[in-house]
C-alpha atoms as a PDB file:
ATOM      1  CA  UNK A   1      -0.724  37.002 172.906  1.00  0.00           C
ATOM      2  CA  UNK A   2      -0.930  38.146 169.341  1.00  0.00           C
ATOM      3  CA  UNK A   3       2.224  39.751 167.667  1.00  0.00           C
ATOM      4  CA  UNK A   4       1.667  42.588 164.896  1.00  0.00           C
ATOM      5  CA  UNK A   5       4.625  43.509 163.021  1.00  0.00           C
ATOM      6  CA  UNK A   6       4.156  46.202 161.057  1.00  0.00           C
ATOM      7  CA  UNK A   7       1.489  47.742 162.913  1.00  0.00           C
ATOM      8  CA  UNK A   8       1.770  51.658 161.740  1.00  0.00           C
ATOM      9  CA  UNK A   9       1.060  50.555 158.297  1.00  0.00           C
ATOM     10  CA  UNK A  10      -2.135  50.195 156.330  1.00  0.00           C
ATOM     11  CA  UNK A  11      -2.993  46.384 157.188  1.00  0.00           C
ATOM     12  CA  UNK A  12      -0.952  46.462 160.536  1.00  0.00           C
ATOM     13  CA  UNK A  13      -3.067  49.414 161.939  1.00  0.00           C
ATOM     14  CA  UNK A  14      -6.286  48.088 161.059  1.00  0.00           C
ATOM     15  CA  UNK A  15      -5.341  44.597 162.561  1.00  0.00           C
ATOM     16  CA  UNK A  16      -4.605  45.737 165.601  1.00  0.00           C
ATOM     17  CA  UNK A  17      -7.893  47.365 165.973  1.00  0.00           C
ATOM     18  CA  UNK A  18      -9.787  44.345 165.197  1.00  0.00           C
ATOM     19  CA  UNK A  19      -7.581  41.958 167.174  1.00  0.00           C
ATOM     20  CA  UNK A  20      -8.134  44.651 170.543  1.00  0.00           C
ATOM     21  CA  UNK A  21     -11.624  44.451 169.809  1.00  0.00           C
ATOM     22  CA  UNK A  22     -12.193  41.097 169.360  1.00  0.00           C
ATOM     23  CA  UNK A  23     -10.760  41.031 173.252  1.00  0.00           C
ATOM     24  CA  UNK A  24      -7.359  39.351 172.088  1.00  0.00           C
ATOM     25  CA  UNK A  25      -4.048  40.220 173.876  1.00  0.00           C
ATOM     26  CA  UNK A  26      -2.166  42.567 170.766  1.00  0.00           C
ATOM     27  CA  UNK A  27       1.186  43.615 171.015  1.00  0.00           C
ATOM     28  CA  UNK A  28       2.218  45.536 168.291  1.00  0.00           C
ATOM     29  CA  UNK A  29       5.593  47.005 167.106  1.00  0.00           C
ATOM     30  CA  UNK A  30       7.419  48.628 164.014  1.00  0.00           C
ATOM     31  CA  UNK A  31      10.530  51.149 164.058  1.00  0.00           C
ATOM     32  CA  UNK A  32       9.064  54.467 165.426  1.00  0.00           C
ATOM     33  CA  UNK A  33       5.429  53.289 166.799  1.00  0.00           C
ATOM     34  CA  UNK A  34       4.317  55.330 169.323  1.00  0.00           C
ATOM     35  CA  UNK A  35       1.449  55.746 172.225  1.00  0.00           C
ATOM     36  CA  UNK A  36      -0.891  57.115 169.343  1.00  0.00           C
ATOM     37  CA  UNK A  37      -0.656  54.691 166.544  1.00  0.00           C
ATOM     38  CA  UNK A  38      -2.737  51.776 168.822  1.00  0.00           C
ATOM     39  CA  UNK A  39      -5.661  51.824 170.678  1.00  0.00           C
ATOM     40  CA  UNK A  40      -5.964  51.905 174.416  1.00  0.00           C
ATOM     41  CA  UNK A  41      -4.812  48.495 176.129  1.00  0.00           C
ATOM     42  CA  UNK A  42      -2.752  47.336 173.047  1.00  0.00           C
ATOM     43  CA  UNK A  43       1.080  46.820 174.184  1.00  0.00           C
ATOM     44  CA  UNK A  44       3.775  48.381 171.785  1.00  0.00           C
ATOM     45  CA  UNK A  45       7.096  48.003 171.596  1.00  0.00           C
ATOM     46  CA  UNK A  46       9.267  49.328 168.957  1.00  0.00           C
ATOM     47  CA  UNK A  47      11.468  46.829 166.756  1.00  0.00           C
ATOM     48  CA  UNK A  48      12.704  46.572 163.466  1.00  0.00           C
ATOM     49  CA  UNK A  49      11.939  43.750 161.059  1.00  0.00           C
ATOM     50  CA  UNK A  50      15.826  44.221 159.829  1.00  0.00           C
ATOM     51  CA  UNK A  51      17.016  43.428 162.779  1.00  0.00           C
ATOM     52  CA  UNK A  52      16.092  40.548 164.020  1.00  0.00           C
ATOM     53  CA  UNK A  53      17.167  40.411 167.640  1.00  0.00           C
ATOM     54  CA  UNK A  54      15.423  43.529 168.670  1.00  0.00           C
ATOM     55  CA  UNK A  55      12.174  41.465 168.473  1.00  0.00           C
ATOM     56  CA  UNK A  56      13.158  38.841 171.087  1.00  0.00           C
ATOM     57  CA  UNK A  57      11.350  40.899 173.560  1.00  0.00           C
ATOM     58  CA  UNK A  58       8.781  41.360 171.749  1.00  0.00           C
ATOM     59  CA  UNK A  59       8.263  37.764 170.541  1.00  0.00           C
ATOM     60  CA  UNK A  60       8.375  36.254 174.086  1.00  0.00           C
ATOM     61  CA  UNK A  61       5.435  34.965 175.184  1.00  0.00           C
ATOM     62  CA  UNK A  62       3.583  35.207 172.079  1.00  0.00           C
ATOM     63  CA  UNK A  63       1.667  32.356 170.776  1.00  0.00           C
ATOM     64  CA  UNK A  64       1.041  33.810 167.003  1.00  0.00           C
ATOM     65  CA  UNK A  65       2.451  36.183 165.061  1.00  0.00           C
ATOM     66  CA  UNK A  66       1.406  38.874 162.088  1.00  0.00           C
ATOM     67  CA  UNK A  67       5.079  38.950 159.451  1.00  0.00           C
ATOM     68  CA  UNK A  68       4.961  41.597 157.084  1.00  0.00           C
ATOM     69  CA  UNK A  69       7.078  41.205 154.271  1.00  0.00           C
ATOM     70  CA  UNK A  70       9.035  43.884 154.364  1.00  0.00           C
ATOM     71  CA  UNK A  71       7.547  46.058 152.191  1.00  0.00           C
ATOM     72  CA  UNK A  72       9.899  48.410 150.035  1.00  0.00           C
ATOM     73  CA  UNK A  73      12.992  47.186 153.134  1.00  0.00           C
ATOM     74  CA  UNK A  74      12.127  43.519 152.114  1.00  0.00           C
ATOM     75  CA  UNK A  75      15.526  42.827 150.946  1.00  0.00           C
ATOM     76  CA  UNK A  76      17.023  43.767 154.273  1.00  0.00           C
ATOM     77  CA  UNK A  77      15.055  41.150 156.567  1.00  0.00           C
ATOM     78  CA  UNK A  78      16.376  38.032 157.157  1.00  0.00           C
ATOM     79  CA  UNK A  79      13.132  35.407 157.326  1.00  0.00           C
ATOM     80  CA  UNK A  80      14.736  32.985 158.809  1.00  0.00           C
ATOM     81  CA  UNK A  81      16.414  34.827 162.192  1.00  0.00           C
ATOM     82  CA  UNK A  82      12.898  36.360 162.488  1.00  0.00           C
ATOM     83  CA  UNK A  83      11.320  32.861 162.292  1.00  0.00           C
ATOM     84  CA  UNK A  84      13.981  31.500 164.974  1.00  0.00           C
ATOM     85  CA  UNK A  85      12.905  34.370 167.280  1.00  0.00           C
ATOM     86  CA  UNK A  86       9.533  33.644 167.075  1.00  0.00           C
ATOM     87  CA  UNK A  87       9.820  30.026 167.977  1.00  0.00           C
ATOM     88  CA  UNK A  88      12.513  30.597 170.989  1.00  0.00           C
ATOM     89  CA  UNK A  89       9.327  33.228 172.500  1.00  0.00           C
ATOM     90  CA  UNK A  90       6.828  30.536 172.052  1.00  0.00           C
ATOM     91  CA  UNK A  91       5.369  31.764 168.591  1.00  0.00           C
ATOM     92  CA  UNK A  92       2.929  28.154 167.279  1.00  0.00           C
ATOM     93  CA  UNK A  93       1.231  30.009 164.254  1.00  0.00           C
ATOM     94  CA  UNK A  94       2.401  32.600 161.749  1.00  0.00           C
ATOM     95  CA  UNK A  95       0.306  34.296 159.138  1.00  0.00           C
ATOM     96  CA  UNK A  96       2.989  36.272 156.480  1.00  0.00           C
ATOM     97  CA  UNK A  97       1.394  39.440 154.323  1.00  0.00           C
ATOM     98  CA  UNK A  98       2.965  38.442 151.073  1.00  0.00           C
ATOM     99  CA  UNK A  99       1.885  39.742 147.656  1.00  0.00           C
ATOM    100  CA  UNK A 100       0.011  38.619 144.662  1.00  0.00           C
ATOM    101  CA  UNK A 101       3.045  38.971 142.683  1.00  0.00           C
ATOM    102  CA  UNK A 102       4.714  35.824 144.035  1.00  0.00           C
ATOM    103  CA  UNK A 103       2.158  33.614 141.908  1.00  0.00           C
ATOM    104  CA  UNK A 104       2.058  36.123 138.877  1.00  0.00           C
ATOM    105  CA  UNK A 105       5.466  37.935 138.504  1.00  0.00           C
ATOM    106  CA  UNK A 106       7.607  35.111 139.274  1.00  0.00           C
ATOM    107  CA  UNK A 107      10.757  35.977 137.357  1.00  0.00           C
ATOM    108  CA  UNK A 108      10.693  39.584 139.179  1.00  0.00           C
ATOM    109  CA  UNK A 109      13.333  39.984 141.957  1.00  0.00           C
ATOM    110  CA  UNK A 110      11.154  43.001 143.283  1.00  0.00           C
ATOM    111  CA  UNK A 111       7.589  41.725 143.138  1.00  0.00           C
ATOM    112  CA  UNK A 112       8.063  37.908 142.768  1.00  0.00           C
ATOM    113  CA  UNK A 113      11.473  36.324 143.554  1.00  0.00           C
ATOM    114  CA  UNK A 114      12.219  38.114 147.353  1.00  0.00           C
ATOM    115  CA  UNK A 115       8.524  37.648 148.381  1.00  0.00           C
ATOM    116  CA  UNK A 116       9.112  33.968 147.131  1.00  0.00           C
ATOM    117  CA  UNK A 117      12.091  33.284 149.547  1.00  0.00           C
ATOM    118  CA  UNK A 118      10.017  35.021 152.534  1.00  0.00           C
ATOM    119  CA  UNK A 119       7.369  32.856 151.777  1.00  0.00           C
ATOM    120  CA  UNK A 120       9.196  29.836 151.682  1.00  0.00           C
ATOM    121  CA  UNK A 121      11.053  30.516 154.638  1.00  0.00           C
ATOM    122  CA  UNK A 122       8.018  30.679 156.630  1.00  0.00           C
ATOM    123  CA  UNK A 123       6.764  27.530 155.354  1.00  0.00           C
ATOM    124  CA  UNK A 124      10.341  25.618 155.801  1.00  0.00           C
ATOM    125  CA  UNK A 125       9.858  27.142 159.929  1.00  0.00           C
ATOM    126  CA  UNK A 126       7.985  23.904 161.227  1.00  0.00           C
ATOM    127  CA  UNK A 127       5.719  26.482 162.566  1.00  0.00           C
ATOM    128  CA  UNK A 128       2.012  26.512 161.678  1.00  0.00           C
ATOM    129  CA  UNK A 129       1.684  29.020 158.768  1.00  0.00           C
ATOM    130  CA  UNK A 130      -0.655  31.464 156.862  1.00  0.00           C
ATOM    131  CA  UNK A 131      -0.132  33.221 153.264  1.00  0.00           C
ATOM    132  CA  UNK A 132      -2.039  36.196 152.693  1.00  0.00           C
ATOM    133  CA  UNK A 133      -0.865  37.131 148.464  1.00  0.00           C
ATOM    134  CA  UNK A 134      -2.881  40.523 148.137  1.00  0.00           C
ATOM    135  CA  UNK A 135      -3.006  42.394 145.046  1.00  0.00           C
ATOM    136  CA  UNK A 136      -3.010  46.182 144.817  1.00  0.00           C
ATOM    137  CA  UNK A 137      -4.079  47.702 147.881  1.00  0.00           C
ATOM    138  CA  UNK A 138      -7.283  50.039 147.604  1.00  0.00           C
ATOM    139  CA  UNK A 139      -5.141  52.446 150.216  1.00  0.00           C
ATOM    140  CA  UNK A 140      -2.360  53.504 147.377  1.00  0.00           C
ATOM    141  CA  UNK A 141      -4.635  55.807 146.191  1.00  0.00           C
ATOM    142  CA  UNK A 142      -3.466  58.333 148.830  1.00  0.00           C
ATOM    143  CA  UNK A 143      -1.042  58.892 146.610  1.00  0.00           C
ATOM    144  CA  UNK A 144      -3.825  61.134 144.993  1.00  0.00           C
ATOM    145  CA  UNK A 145      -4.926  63.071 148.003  1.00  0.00           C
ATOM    146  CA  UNK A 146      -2.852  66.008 147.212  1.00  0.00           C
ATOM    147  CA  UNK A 147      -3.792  66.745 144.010  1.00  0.00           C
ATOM    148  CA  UNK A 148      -7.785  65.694 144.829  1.00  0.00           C
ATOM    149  CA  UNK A 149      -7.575  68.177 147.679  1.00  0.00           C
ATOM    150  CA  UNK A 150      -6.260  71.186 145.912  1.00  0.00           C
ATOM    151  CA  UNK A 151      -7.152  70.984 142.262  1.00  0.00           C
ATOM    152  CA  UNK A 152     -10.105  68.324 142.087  1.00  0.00           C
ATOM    153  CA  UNK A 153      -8.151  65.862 139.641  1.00  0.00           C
ATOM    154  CA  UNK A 154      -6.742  62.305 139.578  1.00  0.00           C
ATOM    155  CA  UNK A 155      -3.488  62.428 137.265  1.00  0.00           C
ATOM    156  CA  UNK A 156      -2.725  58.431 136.477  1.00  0.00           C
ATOM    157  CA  UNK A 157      -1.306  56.230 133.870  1.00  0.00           C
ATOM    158  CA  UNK A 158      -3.911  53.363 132.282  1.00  0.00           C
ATOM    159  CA  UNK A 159      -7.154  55.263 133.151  1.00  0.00           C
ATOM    160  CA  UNK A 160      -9.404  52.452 131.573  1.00  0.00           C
ATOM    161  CA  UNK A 161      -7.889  48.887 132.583  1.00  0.00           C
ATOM    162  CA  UNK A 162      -8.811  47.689 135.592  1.00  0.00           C
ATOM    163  CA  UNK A 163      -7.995  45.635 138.465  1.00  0.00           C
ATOM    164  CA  UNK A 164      -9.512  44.247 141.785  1.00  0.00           C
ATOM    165  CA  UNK A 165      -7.778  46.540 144.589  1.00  0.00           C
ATOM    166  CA  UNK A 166      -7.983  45.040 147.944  1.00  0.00           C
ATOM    167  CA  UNK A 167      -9.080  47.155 151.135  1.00  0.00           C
ATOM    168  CA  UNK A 168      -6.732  46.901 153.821  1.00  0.00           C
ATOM    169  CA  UNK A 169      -9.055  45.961 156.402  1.00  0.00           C
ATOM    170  CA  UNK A 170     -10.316  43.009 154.298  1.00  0.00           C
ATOM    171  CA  UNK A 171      -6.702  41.869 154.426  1.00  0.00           C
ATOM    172  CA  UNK A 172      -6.585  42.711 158.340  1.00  0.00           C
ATOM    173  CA  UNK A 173      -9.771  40.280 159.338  1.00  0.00           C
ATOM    174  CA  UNK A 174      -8.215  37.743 157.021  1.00  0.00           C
ATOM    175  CA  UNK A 175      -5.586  37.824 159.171  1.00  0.00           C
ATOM    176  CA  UNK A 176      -7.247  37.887 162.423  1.00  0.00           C
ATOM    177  CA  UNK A 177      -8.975  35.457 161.581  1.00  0.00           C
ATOM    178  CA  UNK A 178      -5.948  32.981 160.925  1.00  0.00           C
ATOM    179  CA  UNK A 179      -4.334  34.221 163.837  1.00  0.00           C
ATOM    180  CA  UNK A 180      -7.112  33.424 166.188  1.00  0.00           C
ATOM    181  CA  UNK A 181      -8.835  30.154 164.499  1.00  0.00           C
ATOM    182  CA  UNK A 182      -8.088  27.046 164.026  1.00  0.00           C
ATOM    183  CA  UNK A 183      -8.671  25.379 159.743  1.00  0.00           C
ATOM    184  CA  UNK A 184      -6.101  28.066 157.979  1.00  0.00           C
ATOM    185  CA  UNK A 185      -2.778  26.219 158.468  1.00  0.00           C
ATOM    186  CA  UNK A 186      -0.853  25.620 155.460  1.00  0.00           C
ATOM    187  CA  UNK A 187      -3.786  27.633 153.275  1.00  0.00           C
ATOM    188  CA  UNK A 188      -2.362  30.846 150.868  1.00  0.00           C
ATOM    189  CA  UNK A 189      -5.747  33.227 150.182  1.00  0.00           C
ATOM    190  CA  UNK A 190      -5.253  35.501 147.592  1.00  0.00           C
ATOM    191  CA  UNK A 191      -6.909  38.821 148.633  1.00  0.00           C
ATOM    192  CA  UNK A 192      -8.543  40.759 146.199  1.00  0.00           C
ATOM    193  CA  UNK A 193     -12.000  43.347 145.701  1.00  0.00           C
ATOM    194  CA  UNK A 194     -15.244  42.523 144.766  1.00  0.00           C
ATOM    195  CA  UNK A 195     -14.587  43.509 140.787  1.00  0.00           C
ATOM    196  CA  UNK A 196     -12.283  45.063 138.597  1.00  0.00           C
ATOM    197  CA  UNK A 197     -11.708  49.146 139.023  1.00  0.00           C
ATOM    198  CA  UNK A 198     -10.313  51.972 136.687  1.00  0.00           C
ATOM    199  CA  UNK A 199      -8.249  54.357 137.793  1.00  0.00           C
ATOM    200  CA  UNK A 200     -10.780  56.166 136.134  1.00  0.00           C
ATOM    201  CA  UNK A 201     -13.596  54.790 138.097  1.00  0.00           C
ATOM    202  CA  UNK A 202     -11.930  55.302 141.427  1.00  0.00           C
ATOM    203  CA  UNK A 203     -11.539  59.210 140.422  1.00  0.00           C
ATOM    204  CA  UNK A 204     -15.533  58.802 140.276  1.00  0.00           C
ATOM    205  CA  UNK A 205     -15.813  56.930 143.611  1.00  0.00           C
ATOM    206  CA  UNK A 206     -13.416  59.723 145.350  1.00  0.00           C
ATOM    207  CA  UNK A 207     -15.732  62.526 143.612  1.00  0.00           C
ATOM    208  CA  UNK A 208     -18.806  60.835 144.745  1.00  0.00           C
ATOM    209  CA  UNK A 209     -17.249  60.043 148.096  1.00  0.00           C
ATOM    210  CA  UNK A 210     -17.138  63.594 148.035  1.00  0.00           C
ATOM    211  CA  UNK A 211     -19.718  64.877 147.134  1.00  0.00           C
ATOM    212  CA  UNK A 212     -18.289  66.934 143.991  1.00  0.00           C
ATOM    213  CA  UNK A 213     -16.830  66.061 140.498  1.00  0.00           C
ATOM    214  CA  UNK A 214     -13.099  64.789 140.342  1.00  0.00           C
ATOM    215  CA  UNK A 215     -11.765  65.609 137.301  1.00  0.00           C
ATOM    216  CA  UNK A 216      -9.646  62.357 135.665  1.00  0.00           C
ATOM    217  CA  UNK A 217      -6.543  63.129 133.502  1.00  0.00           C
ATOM    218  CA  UNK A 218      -4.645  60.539 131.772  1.00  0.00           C
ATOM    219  CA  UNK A 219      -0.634  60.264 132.367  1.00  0.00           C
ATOM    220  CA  UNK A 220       1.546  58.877 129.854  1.00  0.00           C
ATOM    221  CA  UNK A 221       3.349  55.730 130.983  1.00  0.00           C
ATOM    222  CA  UNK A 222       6.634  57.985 131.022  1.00  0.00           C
ATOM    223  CA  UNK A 223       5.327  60.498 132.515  1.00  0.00           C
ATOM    224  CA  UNK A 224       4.125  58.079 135.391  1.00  0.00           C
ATOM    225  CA  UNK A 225       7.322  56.265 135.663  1.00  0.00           C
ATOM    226  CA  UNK A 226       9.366  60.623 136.291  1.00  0.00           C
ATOM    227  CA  UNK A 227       7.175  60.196 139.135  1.00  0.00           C
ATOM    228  CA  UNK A 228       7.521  56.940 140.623  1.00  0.00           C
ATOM    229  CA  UNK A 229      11.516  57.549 140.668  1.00  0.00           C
ATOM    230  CA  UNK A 230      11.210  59.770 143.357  1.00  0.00           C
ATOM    231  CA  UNK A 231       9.821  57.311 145.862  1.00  0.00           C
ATOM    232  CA  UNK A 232      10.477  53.625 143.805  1.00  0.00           C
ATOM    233  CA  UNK A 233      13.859  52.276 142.732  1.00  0.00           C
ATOM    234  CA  UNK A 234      13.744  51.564 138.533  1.00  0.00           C
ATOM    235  CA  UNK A 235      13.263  47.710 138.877  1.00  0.00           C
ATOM    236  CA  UNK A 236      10.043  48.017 141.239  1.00  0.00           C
ATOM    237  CA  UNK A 237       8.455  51.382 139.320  1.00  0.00           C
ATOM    238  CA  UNK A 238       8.700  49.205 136.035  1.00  0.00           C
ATOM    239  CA  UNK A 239       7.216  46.079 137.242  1.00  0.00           C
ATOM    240  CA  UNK A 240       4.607  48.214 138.507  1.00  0.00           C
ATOM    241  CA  UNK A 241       3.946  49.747 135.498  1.00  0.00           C
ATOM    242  CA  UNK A 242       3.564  46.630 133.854  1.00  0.00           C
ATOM    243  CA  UNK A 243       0.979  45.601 136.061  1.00  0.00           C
ATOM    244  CA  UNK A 244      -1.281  48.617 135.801  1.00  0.00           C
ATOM    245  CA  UNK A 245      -0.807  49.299 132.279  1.00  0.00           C
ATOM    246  CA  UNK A 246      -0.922  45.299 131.024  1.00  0.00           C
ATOM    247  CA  UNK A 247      -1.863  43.245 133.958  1.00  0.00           C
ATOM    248  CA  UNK A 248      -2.130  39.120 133.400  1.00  0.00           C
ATOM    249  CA  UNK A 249      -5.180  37.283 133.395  1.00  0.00           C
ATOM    250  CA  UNK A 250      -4.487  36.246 136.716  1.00  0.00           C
ATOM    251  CA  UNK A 251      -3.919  40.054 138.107  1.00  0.00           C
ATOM    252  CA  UNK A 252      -7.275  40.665 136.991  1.00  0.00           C
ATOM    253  CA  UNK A 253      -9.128  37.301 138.001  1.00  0.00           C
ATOM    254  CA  UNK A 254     -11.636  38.604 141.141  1.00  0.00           C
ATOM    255  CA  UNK A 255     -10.756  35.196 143.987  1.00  0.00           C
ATOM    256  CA  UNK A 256     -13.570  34.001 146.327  1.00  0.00           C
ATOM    257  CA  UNK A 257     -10.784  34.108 149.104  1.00  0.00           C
ATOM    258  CA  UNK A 258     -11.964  37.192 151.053  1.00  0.00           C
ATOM    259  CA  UNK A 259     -16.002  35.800 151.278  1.00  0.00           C
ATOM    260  CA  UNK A 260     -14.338  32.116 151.618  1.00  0.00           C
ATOM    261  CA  UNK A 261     -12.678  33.336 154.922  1.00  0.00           C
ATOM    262  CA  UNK A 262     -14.986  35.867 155.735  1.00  0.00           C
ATOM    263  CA  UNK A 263     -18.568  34.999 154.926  1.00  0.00           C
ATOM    264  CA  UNK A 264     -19.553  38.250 153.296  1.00  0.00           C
ATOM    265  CA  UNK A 265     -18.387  39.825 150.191  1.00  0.00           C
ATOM    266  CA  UNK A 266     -15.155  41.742 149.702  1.00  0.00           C
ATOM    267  CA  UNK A 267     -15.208  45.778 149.862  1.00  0.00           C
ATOM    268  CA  UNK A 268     -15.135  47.538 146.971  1.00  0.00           C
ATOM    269  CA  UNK A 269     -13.410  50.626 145.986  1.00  0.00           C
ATOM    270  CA  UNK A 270     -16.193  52.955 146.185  1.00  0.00           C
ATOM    271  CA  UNK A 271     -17.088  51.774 149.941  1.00  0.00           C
ATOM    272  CA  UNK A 272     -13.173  52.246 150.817  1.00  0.00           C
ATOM    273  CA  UNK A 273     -13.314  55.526 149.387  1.00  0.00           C
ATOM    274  CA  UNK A 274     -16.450  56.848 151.215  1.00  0.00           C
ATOM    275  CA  UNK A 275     -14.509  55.663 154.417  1.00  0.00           C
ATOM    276  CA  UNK A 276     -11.455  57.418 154.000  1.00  0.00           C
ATOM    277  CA  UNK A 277     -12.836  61.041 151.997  1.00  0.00           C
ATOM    278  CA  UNK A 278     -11.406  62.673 155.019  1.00  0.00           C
ATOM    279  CA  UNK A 279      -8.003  62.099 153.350  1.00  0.00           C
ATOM    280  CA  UNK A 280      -9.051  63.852 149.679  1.00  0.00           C
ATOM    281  CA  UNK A 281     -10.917  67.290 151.521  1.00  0.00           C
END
């Protein structure tokens, strides 16, 4: 039995689909899940990360388990009641979704110094353990679909630096295939695409996905930030911001870890956006 935290969410969702498939026994769970959000045969049960004893039920009888960080509510998890959970259900092997920005924001309580105490909690657990440090996820692009959908145009900050976005369903087979094989214990993979984007280049790859032109127009770092306020506190919004607009060698550095684990080159942009044009009609 396979635990999935997490599993409404862009990685979550698509690992329980391949773990199902694969024949493995998937129970997956997050705060509101519901009949829809898995596929037929996959047990659900809903928790929350936050609290950590309304996974015991869910963690008994498990033999691995899928920890996401957290996300945006990472500061309200504690890693270590999870962790002791997990062990008293029978969990052996853990793999944690972590982020890139452990290794390359360090001194960042959002983005480096919070995932940095998950992280180490997991590998303080005794239990057999998995980091998965993704960069930016291919999938935030959503945040587009609106304006794509009714006016044809991409409005972003940084239109010509680019960075190595990650499809979420690379991320989920990395993580099925930790959770299911033996040789990834004590490994961290850094997830990243095949090469470099643009925010002005994925504007082309959503057109293209298409089938018409996306028009491409350039926000102001200010004027990006008035947005990200509504959904991101200050802290988070800035380091973000930092990354897009002046990203460090090592945010932009393309790592073999996806074709390492996988044996076939990561997705790119263009491919995840041909997959999901549904969401920009």
């Amino acid at each position: 039995m396979i635990v999935v935290t997490g599993a409404t969410g862009n990685v979550g969702r698509s690992l329980v689909r391949v773990l199902a498939e694969s024949g493995v026994r998937v129970r997956a769970t997050s705060r509101g899940i519901a009949a829809a959000d898995v596929p037929r045969g996959v047990e659900r049960l809903p928790a929350d990360l936050a609290d950590a004893a309304s996974l015991r039920p869910v963690l008994d009888g498990a033999e691995a388990l899928f920890l996401q960080n957290g996300g945006a509510s990472a500061h309200l998890i504690d890693p270590r009641k999870i962790l002791d959970a997990a062990e008293a259900g029978g969990v052996r092997r853990v793999v944690l979704l972590s982020s890139q920005g452990v290794a390359t924001r360090p001194e960042s309580a959002s983005h480096g110094q919070l995932g940095r105490g998950i992280e180490d909690a997991v590998r303080e657990s005794g239990l057999e353990c998995t980091v998965l440090r993704p960069g930016g996820f291919a999938s935030n692009t959503y945040a587009w679909a609106e304006l794509v959908r009714t006016e044809r145009t991409v409005a972003a900050p940084f239109g010509d630096v680019g960075l190595p976005v990650v499809d979420p369903d690379d991320i989920a087979e990395v993580a099925a295939a930790a959770l299911r094989e033996s040789g990834h214990a004590g490994q961290t993979y850094e997830l990243t695409g095949p090469a470099p984007v643009t925010p002005r280049q994925q504007a082309e790859a959503i057109g293209a996905a298409l089938g018409e032109p996306v028009r491409f127009v350039e926000l102001t770092r200010a004027g990006a930030r008035e947005r990200m306020l509504h959904f991101l506190p200050e802290p988070v919004a800035d380091t973000t911001l930092d990354i897009l607009g002046e990203p460090t060698p090592a945010e932009q550095r393309v790592s073999p870890d996806v074709e390492r684990v996988l044996g076939r080159p990561a997705r790119s942009y263009a491919a995840w956006a041909r997959r999901n044009a549904e969401a920009f009609r």
